[in-house]
PDB file of N, CA and C in Angstrom:
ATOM      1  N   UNK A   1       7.909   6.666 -41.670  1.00  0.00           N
ATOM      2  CA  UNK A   1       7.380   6.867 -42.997  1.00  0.00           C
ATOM      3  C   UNK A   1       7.559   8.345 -43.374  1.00  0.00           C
ATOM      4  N   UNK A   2       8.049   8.704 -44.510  1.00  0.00           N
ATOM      5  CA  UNK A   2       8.472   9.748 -45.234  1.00  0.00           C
ATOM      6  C   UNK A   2       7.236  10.592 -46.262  1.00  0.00           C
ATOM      7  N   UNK A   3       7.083  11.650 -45.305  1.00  0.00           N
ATOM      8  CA  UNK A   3       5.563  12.193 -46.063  1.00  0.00           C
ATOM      9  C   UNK A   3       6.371  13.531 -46.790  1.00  0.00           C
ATOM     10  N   UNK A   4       5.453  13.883 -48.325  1.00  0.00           N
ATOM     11  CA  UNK A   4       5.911  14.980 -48.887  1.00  0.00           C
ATOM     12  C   UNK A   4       5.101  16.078 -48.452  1.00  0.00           C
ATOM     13  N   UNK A   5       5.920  17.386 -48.648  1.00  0.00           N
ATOM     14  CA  UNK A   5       5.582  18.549 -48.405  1.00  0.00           C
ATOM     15  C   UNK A   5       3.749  18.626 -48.728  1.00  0.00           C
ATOM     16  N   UNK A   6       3.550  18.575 -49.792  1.00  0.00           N
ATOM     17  CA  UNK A   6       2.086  18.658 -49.763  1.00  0.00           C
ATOM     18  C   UNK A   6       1.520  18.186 -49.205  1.00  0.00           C
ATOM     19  N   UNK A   7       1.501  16.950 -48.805  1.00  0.00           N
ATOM     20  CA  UNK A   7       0.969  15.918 -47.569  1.00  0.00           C
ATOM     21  C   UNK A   7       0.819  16.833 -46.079  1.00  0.00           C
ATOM     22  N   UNK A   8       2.320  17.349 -45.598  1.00  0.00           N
ATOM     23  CA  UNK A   8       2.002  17.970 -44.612  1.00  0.00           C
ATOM     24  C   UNK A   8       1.708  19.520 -44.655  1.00  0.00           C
ATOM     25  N   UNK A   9       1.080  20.193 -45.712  1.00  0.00           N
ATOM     26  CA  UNK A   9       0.561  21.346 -45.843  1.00  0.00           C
ATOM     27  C   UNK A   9      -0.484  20.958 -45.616  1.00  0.00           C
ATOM     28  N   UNK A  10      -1.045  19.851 -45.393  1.00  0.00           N
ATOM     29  CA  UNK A  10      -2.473  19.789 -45.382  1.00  0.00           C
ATOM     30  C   UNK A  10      -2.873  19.084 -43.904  1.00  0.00           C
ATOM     31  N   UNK A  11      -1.942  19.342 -42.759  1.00  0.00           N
ATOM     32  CA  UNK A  11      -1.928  19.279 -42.009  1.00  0.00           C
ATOM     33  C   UNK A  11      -2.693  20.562 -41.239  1.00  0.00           C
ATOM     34  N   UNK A  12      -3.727  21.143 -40.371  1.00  0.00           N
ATOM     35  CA  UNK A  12      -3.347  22.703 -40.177  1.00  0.00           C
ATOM     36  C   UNK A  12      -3.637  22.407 -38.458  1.00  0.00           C
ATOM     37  N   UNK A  13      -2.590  23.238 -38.285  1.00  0.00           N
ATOM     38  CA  UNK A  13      -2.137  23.561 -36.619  1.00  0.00           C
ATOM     39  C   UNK A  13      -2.548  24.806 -36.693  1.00  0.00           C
ATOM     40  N   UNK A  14      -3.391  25.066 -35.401  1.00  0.00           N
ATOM     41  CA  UNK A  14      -3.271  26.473 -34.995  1.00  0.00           C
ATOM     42  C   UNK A  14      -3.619  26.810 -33.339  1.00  0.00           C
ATOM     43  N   UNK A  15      -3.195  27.713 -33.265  1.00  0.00           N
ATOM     44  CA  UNK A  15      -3.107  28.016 -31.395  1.00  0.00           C
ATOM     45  C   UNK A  15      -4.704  28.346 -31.306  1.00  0.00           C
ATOM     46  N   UNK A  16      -4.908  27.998 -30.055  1.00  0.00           N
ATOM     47  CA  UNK A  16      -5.953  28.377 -29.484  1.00  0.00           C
ATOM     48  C   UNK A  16      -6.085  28.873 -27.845  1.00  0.00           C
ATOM     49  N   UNK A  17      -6.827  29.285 -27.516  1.00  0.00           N
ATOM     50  CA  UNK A  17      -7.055  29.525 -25.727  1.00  0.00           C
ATOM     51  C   UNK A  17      -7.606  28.518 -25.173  1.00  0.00           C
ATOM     52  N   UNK A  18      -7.381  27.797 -24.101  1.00  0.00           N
ATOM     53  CA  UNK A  18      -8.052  27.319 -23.710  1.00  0.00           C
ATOM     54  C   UNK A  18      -9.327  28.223 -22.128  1.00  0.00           C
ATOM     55  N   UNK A  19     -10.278  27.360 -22.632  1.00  0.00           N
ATOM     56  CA  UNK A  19     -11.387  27.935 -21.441  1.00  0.00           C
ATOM     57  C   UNK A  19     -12.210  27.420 -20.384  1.00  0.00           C
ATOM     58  N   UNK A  20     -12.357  26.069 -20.955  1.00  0.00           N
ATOM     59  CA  UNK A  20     -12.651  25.314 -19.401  1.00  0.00           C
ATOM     60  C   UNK A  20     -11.540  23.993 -19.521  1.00  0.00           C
ATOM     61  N   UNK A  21     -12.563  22.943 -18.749  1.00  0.00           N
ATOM     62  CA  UNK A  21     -11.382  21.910 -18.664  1.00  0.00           C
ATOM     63  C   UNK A  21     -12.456  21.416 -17.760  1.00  0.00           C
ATOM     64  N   UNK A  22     -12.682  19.847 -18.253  1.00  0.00           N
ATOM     65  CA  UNK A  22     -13.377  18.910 -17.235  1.00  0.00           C
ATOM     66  C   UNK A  22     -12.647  17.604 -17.008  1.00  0.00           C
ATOM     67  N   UNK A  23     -13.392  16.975 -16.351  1.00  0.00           N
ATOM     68  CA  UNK A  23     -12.769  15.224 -16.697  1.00  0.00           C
ATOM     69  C   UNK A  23     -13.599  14.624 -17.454  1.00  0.00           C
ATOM     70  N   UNK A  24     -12.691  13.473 -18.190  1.00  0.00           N
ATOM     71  CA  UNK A  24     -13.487  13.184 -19.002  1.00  0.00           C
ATOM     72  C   UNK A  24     -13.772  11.826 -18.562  1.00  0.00           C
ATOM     73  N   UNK A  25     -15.173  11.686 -17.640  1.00  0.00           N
ATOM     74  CA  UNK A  25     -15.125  10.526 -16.486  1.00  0.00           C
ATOM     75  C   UNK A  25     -15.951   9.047 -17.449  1.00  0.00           C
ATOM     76  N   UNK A  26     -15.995   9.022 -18.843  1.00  0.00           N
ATOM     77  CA  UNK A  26     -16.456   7.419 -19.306  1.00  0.00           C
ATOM     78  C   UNK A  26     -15.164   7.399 -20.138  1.00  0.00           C
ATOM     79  N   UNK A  27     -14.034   8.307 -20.360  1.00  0.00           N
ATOM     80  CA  UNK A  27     -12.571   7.584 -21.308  1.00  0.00           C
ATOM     81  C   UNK A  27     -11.971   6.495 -20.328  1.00  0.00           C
ATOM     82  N   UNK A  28     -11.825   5.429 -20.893  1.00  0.00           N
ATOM     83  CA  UNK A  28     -11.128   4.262 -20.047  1.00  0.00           C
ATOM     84  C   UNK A  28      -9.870   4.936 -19.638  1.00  0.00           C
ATOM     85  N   UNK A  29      -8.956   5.696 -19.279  1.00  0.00           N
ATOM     86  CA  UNK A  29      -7.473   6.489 -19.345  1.00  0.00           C
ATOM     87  C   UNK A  29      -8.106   8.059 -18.699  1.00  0.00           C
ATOM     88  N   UNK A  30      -7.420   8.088 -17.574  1.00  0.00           N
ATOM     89  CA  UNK A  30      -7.503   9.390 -17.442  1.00  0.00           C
ATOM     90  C   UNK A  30      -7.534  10.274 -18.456  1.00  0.00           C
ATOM     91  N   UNK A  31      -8.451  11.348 -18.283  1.00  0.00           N
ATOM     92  CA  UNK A  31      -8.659  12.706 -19.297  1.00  0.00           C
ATOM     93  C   UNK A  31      -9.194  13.640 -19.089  1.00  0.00           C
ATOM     94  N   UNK A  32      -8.807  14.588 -19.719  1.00  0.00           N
ATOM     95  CA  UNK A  32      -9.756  16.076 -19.236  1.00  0.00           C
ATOM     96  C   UNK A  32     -10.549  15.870 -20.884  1.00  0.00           C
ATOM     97  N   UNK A  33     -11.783  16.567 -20.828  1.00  0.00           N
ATOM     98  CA  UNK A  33     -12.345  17.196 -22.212  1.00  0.00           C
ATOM     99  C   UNK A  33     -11.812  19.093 -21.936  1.00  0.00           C
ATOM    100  N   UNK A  34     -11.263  19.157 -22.907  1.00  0.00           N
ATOM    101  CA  UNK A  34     -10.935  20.663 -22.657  1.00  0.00           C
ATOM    102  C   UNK A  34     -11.657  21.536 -23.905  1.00  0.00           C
ATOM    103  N   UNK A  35     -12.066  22.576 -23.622  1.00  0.00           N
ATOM    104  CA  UNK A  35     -12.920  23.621 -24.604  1.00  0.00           C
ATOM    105  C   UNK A  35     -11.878  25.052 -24.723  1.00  0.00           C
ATOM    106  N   UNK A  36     -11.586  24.890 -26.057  1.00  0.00           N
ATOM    107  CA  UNK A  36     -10.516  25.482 -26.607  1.00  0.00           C
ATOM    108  C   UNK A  36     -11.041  26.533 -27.714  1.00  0.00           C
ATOM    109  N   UNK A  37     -10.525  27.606 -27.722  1.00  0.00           N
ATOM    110  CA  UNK A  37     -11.220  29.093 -28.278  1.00  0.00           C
ATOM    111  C   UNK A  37      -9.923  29.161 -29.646  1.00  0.00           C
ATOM    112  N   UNK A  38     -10.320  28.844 -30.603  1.00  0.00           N
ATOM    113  CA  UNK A  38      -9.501  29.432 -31.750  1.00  0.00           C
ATOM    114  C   UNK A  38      -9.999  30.505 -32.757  1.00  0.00           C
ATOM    115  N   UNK A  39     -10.826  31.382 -32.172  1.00  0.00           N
ATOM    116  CA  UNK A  39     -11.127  32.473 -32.670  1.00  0.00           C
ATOM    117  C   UNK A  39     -12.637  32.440 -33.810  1.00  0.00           C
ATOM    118  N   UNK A  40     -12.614  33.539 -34.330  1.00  0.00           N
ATOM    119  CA  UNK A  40     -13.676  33.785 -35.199  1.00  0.00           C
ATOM    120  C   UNK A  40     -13.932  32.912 -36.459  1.00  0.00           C
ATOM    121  N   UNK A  41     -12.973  32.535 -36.903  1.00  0.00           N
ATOM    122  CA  UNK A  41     -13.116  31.615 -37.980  1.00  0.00           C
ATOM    123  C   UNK A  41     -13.316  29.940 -37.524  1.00  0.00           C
ATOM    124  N   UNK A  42     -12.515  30.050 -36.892  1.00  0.00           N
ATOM    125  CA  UNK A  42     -12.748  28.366 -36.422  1.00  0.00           C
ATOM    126  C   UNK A  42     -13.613  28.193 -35.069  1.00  0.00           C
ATOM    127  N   UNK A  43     -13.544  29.022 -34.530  1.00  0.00           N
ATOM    128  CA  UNK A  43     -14.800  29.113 -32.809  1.00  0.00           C
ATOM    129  C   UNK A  43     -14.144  28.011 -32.094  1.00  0.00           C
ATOM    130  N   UNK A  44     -15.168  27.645 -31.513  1.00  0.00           N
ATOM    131  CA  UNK A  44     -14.805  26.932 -30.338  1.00  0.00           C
ATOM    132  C   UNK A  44     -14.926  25.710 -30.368  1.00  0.00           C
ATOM    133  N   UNK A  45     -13.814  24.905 -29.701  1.00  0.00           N
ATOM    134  CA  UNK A  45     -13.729  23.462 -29.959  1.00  0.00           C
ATOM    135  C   UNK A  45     -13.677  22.954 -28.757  1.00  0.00           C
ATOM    136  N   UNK A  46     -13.595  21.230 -29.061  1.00  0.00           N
ATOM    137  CA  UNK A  46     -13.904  20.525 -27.864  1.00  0.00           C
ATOM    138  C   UNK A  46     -12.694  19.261 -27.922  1.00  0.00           C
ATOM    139  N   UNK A  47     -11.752  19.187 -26.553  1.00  0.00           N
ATOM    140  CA  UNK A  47     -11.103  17.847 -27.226  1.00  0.00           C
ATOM    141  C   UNK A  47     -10.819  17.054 -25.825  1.00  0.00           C
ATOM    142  N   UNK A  48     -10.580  15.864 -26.140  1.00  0.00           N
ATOM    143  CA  UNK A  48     -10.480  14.798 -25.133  1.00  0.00           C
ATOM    144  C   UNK A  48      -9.207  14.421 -24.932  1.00  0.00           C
ATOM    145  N   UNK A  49      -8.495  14.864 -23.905  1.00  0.00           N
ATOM    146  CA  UNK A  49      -6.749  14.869 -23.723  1.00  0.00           C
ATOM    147  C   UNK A  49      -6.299  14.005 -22.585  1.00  0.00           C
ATOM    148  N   UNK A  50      -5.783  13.209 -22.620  1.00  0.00           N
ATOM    149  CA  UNK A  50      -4.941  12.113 -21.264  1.00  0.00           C
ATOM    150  C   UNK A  50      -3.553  12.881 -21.022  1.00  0.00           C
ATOM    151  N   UNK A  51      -3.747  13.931 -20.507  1.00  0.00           N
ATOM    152  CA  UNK A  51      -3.010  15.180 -19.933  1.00  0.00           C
ATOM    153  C   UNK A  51      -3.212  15.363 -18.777  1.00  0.00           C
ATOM    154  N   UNK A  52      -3.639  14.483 -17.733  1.00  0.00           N
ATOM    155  CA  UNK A  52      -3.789  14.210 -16.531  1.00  0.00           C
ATOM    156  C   UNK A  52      -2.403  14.442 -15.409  1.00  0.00           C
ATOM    157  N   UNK A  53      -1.448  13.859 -16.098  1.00  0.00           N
ATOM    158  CA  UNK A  53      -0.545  13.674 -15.239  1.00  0.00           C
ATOM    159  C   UNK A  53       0.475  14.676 -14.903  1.00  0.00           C
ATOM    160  N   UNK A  54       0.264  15.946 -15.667  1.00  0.00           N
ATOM    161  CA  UNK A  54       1.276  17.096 -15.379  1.00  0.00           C
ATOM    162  C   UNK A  54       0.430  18.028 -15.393  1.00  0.00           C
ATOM    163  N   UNK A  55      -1.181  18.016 -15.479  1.00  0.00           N
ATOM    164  CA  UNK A  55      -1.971  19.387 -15.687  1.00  0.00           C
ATOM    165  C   UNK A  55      -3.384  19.009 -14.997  1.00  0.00           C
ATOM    166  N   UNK A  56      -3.090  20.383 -14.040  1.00  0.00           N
ATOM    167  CA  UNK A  56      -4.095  20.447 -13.112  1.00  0.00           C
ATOM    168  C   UNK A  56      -5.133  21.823 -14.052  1.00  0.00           C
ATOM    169  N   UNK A  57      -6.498  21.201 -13.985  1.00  0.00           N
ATOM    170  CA  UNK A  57      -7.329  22.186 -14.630  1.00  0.00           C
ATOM    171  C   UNK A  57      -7.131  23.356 -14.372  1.00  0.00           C
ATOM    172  N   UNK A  58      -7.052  23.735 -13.419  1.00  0.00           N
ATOM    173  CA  UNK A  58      -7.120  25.525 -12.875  1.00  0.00           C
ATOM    174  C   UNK A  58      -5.834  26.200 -13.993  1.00  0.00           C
ATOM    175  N   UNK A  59      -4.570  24.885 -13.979  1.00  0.00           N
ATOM    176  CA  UNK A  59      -3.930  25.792 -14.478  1.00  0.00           C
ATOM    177  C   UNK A  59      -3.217  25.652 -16.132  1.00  0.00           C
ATOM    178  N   UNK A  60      -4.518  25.191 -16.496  1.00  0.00           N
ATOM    179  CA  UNK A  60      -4.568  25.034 -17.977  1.00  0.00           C
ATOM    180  C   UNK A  60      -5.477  26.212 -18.442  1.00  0.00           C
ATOM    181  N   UNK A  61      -6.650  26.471 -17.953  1.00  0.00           N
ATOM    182  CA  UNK A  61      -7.573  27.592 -18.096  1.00  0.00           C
ATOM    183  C   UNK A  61      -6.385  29.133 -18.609  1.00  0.00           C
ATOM    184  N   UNK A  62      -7.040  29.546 -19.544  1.00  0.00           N
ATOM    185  CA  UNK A  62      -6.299  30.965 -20.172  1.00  0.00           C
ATOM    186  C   UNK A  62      -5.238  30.634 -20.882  1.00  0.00           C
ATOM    187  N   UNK A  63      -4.897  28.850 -20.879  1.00  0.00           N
ATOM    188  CA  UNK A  63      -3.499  28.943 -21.359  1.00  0.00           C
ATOM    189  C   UNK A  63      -3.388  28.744 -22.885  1.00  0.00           C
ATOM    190  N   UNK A  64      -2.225  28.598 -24.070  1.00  0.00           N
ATOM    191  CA  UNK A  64      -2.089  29.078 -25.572  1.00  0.00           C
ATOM    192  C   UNK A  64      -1.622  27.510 -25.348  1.00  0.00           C
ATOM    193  N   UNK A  65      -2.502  26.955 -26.512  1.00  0.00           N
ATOM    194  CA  UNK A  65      -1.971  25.348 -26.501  1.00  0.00           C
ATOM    195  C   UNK A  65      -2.118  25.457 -28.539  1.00  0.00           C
ATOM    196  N   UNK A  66      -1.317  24.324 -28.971  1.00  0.00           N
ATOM    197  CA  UNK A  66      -1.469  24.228 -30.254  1.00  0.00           C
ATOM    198  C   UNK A  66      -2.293  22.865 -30.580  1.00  0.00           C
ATOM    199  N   UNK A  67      -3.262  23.002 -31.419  1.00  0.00           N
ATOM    200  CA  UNK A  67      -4.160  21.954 -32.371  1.00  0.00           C
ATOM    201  C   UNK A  67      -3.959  21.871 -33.455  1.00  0.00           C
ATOM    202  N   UNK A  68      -4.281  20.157 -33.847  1.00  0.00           N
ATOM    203  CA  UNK A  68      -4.256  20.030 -35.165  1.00  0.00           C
ATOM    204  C   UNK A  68      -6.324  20.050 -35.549  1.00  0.00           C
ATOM    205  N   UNK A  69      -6.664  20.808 -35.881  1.00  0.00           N
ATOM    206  CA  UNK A  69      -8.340  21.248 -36.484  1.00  0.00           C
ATOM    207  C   UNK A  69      -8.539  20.616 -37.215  1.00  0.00           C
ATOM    208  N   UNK A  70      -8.264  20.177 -38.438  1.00  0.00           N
ATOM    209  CA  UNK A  70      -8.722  19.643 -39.272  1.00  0.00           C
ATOM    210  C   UNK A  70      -8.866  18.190 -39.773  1.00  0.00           C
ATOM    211  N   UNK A  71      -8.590  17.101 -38.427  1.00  0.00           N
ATOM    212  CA  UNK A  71      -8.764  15.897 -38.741  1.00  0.00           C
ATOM    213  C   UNK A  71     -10.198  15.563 -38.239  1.00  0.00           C
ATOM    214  N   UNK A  72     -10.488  13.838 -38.639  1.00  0.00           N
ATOM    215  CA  UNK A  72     -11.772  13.653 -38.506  1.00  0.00           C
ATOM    216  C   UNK A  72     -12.154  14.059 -36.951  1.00  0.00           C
ATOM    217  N   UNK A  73     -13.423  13.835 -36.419  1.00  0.00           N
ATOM    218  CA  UNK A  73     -13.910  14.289 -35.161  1.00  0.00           C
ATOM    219  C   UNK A  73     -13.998  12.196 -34.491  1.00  0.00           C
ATOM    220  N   UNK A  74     -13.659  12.451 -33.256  1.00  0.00           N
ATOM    221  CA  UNK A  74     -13.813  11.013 -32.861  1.00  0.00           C
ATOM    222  C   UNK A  74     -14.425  11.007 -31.814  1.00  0.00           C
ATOM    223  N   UNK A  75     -14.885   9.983 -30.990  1.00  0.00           N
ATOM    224  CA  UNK A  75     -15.480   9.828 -30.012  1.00  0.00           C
ATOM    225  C   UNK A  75     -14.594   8.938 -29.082  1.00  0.00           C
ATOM    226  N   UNK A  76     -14.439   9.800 -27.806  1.00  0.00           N
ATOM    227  CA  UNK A  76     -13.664   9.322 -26.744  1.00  0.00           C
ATOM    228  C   UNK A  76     -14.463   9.469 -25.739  1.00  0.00           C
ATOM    229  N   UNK A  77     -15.294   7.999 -25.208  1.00  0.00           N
ATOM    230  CA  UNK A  77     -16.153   8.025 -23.881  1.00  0.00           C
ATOM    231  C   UNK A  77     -17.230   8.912 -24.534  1.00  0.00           C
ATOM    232  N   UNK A  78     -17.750   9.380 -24.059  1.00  0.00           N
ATOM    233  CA  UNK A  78     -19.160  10.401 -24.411  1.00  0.00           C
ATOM    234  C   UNK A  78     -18.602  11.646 -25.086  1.00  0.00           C
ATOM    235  N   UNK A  79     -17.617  11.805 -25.367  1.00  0.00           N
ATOM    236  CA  UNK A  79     -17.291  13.075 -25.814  1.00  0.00           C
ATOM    237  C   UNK A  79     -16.721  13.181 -27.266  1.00  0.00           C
ATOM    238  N   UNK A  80     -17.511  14.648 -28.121  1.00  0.00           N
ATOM    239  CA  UNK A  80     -16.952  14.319 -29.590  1.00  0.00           C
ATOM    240  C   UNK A  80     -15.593  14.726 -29.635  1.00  0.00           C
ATOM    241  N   UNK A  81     -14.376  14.569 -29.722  1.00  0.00           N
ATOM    242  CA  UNK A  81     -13.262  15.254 -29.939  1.00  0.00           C
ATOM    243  C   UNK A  81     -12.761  15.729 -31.246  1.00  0.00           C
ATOM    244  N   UNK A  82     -13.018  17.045 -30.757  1.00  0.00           N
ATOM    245  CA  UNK A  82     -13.373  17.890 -32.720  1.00  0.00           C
ATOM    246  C   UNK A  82     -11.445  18.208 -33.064  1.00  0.00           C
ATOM    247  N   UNK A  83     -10.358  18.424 -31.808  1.00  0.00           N
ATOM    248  CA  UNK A  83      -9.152  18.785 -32.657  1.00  0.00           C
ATOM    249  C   UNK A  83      -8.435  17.469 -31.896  1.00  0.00           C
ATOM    250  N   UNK A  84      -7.530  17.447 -32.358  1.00  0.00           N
ATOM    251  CA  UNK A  84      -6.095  16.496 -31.488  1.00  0.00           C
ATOM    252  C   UNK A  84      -5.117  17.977 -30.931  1.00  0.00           C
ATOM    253  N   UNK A  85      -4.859  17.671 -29.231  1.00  0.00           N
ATOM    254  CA  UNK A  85      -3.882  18.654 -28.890  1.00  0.00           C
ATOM    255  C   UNK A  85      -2.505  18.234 -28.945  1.00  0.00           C
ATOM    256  N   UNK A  86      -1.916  19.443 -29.181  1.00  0.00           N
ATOM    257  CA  UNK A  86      -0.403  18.743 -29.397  1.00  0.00           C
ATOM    258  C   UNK A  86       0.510  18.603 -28.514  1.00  0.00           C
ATOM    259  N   UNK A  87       1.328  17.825 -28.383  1.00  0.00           N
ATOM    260  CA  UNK A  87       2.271  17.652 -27.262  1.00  0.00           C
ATOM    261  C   UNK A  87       3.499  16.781 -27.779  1.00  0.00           C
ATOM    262  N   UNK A  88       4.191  16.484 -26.711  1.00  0.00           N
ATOM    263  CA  UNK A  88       5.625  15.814 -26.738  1.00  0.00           C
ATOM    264  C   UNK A  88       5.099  14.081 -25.835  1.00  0.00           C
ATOM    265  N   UNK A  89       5.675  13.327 -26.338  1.00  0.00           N
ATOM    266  CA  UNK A  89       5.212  12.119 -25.317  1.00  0.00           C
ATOM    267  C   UNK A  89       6.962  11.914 -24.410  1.00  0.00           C
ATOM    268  N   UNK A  90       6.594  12.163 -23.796  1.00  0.00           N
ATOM    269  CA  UNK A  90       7.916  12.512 -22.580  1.00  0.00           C
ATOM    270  C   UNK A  90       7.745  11.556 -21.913  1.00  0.00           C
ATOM    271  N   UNK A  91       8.951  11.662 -20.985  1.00  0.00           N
ATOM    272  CA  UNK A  91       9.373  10.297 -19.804  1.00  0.00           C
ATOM    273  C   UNK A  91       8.455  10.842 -18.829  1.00  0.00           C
ATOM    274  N   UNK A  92       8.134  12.196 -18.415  1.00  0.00           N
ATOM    275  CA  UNK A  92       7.536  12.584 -17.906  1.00  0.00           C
ATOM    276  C   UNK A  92       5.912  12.510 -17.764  1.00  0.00           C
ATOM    277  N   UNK A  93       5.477  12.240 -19.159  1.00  0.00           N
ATOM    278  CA  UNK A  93       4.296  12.044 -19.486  1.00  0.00           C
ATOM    279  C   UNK A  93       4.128  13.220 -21.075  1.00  0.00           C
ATOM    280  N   UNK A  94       2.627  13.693 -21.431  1.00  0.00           N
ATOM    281  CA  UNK A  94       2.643  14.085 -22.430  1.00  0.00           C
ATOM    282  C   UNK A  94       2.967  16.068 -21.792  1.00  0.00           C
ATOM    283  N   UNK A  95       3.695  16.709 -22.790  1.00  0.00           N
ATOM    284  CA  UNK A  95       4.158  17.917 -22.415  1.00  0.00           C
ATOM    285  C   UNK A  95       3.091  19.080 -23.854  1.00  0.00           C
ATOM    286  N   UNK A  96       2.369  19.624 -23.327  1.00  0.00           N
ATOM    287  CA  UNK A  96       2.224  20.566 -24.213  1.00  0.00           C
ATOM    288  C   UNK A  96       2.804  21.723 -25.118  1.00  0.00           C
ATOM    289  N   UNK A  97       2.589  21.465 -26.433  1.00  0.00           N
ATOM    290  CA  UNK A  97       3.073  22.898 -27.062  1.00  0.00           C
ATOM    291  C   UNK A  97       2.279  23.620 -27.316  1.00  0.00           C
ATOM    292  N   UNK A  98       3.363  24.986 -26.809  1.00  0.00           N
ATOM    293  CA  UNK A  98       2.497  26.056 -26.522  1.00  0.00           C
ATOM    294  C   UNK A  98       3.348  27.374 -26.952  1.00  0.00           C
ATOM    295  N   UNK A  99       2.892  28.334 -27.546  1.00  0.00           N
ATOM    296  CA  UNK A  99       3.362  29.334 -28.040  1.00  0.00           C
ATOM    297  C   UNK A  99       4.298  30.118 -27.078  1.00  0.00           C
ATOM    298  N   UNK A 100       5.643  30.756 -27.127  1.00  0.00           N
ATOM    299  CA  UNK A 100       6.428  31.457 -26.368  1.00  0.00           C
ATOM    300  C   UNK A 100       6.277  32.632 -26.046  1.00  0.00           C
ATOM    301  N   UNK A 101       5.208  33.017 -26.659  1.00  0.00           N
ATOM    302  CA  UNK A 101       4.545  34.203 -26.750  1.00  0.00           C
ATOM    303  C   UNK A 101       3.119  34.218 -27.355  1.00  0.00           C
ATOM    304  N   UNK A 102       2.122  35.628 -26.852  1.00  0.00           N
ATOM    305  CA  UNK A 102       0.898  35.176 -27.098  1.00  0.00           C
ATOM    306  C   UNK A 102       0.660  35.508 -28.834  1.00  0.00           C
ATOM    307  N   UNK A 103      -0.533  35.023 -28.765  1.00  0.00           N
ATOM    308  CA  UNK A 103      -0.484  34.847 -30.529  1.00  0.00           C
ATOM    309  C   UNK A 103      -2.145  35.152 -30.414  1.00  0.00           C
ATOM    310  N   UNK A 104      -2.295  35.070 -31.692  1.00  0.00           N
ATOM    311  CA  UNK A 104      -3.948  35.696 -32.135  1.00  0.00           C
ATOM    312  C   UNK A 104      -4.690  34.273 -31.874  1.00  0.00           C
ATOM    313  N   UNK A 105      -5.535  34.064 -31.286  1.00  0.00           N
ATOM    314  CA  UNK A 105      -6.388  32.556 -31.731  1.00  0.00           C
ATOM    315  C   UNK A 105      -6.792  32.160 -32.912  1.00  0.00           C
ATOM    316  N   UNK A 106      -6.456  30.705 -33.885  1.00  0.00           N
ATOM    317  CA  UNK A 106      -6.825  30.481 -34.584  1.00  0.00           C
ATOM    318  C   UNK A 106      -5.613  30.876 -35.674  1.00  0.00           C
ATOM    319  N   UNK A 107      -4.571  31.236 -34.963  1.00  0.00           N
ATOM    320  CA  UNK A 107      -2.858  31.529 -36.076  1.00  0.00           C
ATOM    321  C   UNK A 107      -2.966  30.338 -36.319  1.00  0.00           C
ATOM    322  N   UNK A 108      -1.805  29.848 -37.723  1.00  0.00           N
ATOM    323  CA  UNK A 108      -1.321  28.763 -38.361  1.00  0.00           C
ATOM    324  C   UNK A 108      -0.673  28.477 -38.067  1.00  0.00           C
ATOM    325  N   UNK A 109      -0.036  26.970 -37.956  1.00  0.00           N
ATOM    326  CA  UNK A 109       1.267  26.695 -37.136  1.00  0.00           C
ATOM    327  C   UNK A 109       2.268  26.129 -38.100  1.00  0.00           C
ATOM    328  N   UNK A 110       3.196  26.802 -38.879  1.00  0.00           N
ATOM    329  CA  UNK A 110       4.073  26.661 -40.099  1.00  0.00           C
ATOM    330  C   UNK A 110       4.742  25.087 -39.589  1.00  0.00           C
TER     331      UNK A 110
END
């Protein structure tokens, strides 16, 4: 389906840090809940990711992942999931995008 430009301006991506990382042990599907820092304007968020299979917590902690912020908030197992994280759905499993360089928390993602 073919969305117009305004449609996806109203999309908003922006990088964040991530800072902890749990499991998220009532989602039927493996998951971490991860707590993600997008800065002063947007603070701190919470999201529920089936990113299990290529990411070990320790080494997600500090790392620049991109969110979409501004969709509704849902409930996955006990947990509110305030952004969707972004990724690739790979043969591999899901692959995170992540900035090539560090960026301010809470940048826009054009």
């Amino acid at each position: 389906m073919m969305i117009n430009i305004e449609d996806f301006d109203k999309v908003e991506m922006r990088a964040g840090t991530v800072l902890d990382v749990t499991e998220n042990k009532k989602s039927r599907n493996p998951a971490y809940v991860v707590t993600i820092d997008f800065g002063e304007k947007i603070g701190i968020k919470k999201s529920s990711a089936q990113i299990t299979a290529l990411y070990k917590p320790e080494n997600l902690i500090g790392r620049q992942i991109i969110c979409c912020v501004n969709l509704e908030p849902m409930h996955i197992g006990s947990v509110k999931s305030e952004v969707r994280i972004l990724g690739t759905d790979s043969r591999q499993g899901v692959v995170l995008l992540t900035p090539t360089e560090t960026v301010e928390n809470g940048d826009r993602v054009f």
